[in-house]
C-alpha atoms as a PDB file:
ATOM      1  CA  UNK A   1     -43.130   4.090 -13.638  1.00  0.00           C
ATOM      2  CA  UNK A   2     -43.497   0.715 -12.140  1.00  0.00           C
ATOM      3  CA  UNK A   3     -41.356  -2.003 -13.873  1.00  0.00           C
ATOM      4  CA  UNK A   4     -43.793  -4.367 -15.910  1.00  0.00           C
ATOM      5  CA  UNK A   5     -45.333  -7.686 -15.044  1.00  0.00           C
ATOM      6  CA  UNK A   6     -42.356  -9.975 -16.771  1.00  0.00           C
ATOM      7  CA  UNK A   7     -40.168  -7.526 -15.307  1.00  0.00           C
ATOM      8  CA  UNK A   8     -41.256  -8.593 -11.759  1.00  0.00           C
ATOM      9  CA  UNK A   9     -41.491 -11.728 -12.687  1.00  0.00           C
ATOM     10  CA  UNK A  10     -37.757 -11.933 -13.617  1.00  0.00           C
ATOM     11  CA  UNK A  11     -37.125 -10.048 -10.366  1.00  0.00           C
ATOM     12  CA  UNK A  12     -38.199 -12.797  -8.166  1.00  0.00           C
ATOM     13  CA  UNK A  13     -36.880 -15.375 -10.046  1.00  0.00           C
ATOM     14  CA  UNK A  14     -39.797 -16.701 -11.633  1.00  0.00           C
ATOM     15  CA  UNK A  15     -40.510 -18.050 -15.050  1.00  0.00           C
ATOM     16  CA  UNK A  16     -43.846 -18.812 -16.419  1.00  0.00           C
ATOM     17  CA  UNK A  17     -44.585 -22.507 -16.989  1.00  0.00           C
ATOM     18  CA  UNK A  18     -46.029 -23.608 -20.607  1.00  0.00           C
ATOM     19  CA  UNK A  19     -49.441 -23.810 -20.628  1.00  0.00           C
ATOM     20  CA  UNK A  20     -51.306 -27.158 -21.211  1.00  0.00           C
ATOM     21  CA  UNK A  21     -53.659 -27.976 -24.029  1.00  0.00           C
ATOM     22  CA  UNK A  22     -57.449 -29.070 -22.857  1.00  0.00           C
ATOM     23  CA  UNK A  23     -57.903 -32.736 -22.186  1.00  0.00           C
ATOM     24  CA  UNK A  24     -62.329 -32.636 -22.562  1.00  0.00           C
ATOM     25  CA  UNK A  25     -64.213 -30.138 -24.052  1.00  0.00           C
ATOM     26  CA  UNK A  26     -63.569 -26.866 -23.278  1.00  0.00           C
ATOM     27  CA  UNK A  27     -60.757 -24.030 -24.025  1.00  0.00           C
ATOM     28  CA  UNK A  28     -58.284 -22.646 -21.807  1.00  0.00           C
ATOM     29  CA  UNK A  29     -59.692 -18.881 -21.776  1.00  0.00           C
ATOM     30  CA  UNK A  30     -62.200 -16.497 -23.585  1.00  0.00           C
ATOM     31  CA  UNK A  31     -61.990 -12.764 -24.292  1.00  0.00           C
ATOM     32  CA  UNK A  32     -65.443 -11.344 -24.283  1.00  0.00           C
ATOM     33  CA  UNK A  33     -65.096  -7.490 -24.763  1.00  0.00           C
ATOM     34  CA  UNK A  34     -62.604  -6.531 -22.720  1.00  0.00           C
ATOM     35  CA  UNK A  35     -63.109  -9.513 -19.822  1.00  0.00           C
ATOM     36  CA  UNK A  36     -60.369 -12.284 -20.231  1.00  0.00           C
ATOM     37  CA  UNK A  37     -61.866 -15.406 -18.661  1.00  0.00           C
ATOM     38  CA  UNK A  38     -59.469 -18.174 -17.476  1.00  0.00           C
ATOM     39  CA  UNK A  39     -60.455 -21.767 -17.118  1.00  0.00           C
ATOM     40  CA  UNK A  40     -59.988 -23.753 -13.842  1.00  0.00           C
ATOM     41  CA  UNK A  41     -56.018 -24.602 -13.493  1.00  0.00           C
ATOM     42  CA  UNK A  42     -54.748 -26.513 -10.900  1.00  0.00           C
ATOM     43  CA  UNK A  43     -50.713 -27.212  -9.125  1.00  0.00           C
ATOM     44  CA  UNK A  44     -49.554 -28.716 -12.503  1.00  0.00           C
ATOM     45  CA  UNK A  45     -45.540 -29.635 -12.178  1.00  0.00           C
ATOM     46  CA  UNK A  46     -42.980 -29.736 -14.771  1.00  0.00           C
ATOM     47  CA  UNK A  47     -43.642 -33.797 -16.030  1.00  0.00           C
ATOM     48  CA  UNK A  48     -47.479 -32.737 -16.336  1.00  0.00           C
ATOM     49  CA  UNK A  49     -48.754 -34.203 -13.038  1.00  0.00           C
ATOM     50  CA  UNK A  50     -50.422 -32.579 -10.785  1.00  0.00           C
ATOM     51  CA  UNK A  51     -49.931 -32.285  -6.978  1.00  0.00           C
ATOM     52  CA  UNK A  52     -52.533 -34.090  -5.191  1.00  0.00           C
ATOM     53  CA  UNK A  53     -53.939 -34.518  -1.402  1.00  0.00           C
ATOM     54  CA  UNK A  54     -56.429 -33.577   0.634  1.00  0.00           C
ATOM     55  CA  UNK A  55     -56.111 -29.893   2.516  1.00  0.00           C
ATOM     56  CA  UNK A  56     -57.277 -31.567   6.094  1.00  0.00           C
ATOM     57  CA  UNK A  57     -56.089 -34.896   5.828  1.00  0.00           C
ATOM     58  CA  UNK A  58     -52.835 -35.401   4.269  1.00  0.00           C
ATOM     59  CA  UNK A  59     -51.832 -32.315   3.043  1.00  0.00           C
ATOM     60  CA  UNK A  60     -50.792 -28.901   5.259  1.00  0.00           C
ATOM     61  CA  UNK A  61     -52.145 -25.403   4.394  1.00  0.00           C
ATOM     62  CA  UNK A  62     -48.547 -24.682   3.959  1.00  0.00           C
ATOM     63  CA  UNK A  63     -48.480 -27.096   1.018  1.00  0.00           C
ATOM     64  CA  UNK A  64     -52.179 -26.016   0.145  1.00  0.00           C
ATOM     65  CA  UNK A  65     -50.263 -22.184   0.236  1.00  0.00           C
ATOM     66  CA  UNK A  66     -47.572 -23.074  -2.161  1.00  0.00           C
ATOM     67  CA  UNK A  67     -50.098 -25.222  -4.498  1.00  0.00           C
ATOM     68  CA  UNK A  68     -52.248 -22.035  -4.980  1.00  0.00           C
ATOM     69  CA  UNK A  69     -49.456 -20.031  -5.789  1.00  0.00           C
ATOM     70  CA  UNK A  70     -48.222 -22.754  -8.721  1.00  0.00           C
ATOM     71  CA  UNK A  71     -51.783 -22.526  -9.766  1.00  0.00           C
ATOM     72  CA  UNK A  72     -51.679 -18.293 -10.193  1.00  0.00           C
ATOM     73  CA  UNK A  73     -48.499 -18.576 -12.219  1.00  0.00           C
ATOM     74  CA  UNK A  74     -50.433 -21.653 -14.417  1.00  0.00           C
ATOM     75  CA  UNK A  75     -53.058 -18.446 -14.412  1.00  0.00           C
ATOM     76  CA  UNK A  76     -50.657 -15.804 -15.319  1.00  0.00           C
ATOM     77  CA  UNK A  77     -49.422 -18.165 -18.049  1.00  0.00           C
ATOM     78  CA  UNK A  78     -52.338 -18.930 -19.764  1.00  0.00           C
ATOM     79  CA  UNK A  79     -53.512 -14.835 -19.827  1.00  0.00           C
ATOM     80  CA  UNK A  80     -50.362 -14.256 -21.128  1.00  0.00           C
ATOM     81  CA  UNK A  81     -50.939 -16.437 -23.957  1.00  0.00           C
ATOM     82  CA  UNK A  82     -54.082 -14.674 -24.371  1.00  0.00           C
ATOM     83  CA  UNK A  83     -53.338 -11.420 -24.851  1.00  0.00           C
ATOM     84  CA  UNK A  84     -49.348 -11.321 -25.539  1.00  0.00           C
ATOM     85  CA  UNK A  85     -48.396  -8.911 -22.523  1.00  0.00           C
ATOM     86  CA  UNK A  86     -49.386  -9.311 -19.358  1.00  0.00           C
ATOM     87  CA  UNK A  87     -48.695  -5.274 -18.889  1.00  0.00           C
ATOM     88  CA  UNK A  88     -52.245  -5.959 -21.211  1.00  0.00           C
ATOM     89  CA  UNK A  89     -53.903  -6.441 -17.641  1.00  0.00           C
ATOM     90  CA  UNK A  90     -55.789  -3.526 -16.062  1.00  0.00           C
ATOM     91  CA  UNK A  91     -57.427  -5.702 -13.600  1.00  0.00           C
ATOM     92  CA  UNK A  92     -57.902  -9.017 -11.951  1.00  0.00           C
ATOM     93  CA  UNK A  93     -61.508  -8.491 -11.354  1.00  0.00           C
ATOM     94  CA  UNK A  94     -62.518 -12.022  -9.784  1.00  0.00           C
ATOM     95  CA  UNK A  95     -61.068 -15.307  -8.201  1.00  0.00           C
ATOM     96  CA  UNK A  96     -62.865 -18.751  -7.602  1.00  0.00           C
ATOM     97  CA  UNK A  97     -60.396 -20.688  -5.849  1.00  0.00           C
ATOM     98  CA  UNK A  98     -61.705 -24.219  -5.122  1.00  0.00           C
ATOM     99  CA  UNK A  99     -59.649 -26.328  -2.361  1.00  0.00           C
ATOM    100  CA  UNK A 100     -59.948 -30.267  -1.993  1.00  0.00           C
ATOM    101  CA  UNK A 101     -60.657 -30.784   1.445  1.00  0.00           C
ATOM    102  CA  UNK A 102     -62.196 -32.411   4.260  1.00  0.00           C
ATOM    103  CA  UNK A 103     -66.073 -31.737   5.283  1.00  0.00           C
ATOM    104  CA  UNK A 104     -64.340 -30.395   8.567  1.00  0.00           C
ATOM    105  CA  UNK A 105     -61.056 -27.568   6.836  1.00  0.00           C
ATOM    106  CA  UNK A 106     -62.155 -24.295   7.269  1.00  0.00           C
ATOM    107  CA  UNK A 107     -58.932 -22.417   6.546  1.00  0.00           C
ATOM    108  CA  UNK A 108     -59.615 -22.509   2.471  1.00  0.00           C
ATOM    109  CA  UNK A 109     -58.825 -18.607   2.244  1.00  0.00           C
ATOM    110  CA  UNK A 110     -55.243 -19.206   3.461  1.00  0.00           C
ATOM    111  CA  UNK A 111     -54.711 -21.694   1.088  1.00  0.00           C
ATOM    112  CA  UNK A 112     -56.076 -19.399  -2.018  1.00  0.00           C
ATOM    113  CA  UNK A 113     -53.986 -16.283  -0.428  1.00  0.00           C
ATOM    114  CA  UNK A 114     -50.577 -18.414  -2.228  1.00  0.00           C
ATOM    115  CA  UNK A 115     -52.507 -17.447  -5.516  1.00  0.00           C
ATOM    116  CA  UNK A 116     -53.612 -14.041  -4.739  1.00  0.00           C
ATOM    117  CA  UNK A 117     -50.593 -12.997  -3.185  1.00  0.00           C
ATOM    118  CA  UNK A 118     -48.821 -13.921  -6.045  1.00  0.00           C
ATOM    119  CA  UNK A 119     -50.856 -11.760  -8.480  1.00  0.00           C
ATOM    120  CA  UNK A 120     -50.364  -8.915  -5.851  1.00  0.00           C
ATOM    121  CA  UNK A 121     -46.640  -9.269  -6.070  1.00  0.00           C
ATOM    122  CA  UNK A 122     -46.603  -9.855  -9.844  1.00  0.00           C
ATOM    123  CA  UNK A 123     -49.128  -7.119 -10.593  1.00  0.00           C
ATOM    124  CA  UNK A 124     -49.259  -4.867  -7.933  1.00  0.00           C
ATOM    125  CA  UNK A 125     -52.379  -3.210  -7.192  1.00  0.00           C
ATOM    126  CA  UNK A 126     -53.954  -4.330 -10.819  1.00  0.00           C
ATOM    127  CA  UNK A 127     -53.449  -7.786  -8.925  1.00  0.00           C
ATOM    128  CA  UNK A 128     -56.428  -6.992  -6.059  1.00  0.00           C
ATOM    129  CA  UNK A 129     -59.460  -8.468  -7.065  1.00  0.00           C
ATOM    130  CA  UNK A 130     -62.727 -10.071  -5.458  1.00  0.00           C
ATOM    131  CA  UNK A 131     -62.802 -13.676  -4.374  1.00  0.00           C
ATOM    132  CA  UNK A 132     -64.181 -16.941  -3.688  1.00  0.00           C
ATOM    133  CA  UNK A 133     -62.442 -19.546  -1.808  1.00  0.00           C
ATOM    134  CA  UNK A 134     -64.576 -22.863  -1.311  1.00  0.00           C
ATOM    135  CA  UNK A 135     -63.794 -26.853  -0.145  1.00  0.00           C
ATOM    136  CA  UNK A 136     -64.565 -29.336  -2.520  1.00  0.00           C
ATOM    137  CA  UNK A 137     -65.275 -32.658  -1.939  1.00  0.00           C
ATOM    138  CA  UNK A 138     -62.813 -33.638  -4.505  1.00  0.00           C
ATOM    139  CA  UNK A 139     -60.986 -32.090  -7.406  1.00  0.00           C
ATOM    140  CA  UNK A 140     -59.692 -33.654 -10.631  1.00  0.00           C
ATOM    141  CA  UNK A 141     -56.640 -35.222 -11.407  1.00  0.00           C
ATOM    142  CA  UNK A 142     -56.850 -35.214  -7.075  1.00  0.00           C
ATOM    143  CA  UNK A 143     -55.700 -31.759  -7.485  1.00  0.00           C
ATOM    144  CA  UNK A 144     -55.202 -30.017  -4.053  1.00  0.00           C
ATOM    145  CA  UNK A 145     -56.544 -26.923  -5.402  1.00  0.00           C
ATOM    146  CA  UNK A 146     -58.349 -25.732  -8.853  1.00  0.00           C
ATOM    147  CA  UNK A 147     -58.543 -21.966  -9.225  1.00  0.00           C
ATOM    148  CA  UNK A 148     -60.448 -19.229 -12.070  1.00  0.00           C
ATOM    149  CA  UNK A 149     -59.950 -16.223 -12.502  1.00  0.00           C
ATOM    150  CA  UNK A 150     -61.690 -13.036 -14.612  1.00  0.00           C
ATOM    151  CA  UNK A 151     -59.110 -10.295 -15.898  1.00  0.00           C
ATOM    152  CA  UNK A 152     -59.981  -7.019 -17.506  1.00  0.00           C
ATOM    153  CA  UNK A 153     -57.827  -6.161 -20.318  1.00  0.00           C
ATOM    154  CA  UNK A 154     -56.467  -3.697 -22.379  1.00  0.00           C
END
């Protein structure tokens, strides 16, 4: 048996950041059925900020890499306050990963890789899904990089 999601997560080194309550109008997931919905989360750090820049301008796929993977674990946090366990996921059945960048970046899939790799290492194979990886003209907050996901559940 493989070891479960917050087991993984411990392995690595990794804790889960808190999640954030909605500034506007919206919440921060819905469970229709068994489909867990996540709203759009972006790189938020530790003091609530977010990291900003422009993939294509001032800010290095790299970076972009690392942003999407701080995004997946803002992801991973929010399901888990969802549904209680994240062994609770059977599948993450779609991405949207949106990336701030110049007219002229075409590299946005290596960018959103940080977040899927993530739920591939967290996961495992429940952590391959379908995916969209688009620029964006901007992003708010100046977010480098605001990703949703859709998670089947137990």
């Amino acid at each position: 048996m493989s070891p479960s999601p917050e087991a993984r997560l411990a392995e690595i080194g990794i804790k889960l950041p808190p999640t954030a309550r909605p500034l506007f109008t919206y919440v921060p997931f819905r469970l229709v059925g068994n489909l867990l919905f996540l709203s759009g989360q972006g790189p938020r750090e530790p003091d609530g900020g977010y990291r900003s820049g422009v993939l294509g301008r001032d800010t290095s796929i790299e970076q972009g890499y690392q942003d999407a993977r701080l995004t997946g674990l803002h992801l991973l946090a929010v399901a888990k306050e969802a549904v209680g366990d994240l062994s609770r996921v059977r599948s993450v059945v779609k991405l949207f990963g949106m990336v701030n960048a110049t007219p002229d970046f075409s590299a946005h899939p290596a960018v959103i890789n940080g977040c899927s790799d993530l739920l591939v290492e967290v996961l495992g194979d429940v952590g391959r899904h379908a995916r969209s990886a688009i620029g964006m003209g901007s992003l708010p907050n100046g977010m480098t990089v605001e990703i949703e996901a859709v998670l089947e559940v137990a």
